[in-house]
Every structure is written in C-alpha cells, then in structure tokens.
Protein backbone atom coordinates (compact mmCIF):
# COMPACT_ATOMS: atom_id res chain seq x y z
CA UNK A 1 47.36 95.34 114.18
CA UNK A 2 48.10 97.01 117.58
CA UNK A 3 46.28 101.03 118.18
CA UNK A 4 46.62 102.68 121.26
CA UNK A 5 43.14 104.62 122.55
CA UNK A 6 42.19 106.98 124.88
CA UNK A 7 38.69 107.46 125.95
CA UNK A 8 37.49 111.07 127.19
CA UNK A 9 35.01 111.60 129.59
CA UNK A 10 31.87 109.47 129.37
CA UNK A 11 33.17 107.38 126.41
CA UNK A 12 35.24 105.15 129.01
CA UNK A 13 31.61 104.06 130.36
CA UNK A 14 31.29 101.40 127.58
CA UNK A 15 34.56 99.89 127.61
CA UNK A 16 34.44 97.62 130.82
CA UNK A 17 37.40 98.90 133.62
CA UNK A 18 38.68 101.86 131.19
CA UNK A 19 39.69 105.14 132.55
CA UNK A 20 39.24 108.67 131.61
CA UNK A 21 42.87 109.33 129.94
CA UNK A 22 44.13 106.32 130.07
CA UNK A 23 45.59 104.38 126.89
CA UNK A 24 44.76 101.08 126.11
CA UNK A 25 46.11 98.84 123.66
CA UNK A 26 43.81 97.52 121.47
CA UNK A 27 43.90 94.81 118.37
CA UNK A 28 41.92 95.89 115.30
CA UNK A 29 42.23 93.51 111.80
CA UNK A 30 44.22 95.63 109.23
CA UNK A 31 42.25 98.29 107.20
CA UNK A 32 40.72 99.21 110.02
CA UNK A 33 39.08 102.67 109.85
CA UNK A 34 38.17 105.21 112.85
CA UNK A 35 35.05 103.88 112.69
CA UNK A 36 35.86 100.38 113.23
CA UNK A 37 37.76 100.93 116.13
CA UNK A 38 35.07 102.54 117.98
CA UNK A 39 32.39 99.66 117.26
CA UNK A 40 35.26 97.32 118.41
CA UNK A 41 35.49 99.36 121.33
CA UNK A 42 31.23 99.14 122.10
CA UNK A 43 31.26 102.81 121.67
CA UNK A 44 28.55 104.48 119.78
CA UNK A 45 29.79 106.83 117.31
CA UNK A 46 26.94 109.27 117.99
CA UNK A 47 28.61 109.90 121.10
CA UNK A 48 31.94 111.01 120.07
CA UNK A 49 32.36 114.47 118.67
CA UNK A 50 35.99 114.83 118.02
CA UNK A 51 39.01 111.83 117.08
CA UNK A 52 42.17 112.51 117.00
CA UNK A 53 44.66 109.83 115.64
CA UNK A 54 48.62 110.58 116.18
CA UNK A 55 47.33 114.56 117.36
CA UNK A 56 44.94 115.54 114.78
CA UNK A 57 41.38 115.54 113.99
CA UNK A 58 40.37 113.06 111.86
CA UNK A 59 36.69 111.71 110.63
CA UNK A 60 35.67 108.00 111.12
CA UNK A 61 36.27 106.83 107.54
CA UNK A 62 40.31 107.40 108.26
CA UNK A 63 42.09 104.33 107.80
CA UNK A 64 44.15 103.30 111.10
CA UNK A 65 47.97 102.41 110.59
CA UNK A 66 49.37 99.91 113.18
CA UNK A 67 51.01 101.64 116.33
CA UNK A 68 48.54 104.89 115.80
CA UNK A 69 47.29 106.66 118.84
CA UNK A 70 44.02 107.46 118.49
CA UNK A 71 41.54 109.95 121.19
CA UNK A 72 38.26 109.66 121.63
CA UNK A 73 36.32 112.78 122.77
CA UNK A 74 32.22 113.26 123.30
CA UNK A 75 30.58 116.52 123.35
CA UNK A 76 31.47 118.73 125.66
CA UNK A 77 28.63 120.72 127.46
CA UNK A 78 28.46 124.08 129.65
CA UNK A 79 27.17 127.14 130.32
C-alpha cells in the first residue's frame, strides 16, 4: 500500500536525496504500523519524537491505512 511521508529536520539525513518538508511516496506491505514505516524508511525511531499520520499525533504501534500522510519530527532543541 501507498503512504505519503514527510521527514522534519535531521530525519531526511537517512533517506538518500529527501528533503526537509518534502512528501514522498512510499510502498509499505499492508498492516503496516508507524513503526514499520520508519525502519522501511532507515530511520531510527530513537530519533523521532513526534508522528503525525493524517494531522495527529500518533505512537509507532498505529496501524497505517493506504493513502495516509504520515510526519516525521525529531526533537527539537533550544535555548
């Protein structure tokens, strides 16, 4: 089945030619979960803080639905 991701911020360094913000379409085998996608995607899940799939937070055990948007977000640090 067919997602659509967006990486934030560093998370687009371990998917090869990805952008900050940009969508990309990816194929996942149905019953996917949060989870899965970001393995699929070489991402670690340590690194991501917040997902949000079709605009709102959900955890990596949330099964993905085919045409779901799904954002990717690390931890954000300042002063």
């Amino acid at each position: 089945m067919l997602v659509s991701v967006r990486l934030h911020a560093g998370l687009v360094d371990h998917v090869r030619g990805a952008k900050a913000g940009e969508t990309l379409q990816v194929r996942v085998p149905p019953g996917s979960k949060v989870s899965d996608l970001a393995r699929a995607l070489g991402v670690p899940e340590q690194e991501i803080r917040t997902t949000f799939v079709n605009g709102r937070a959900r955890g990596p055990d949330w099964p993905l639905e085919p045409g779901d948007e799904v954002g990717f977000f690390p931890a954000v640090g300042g002063g």
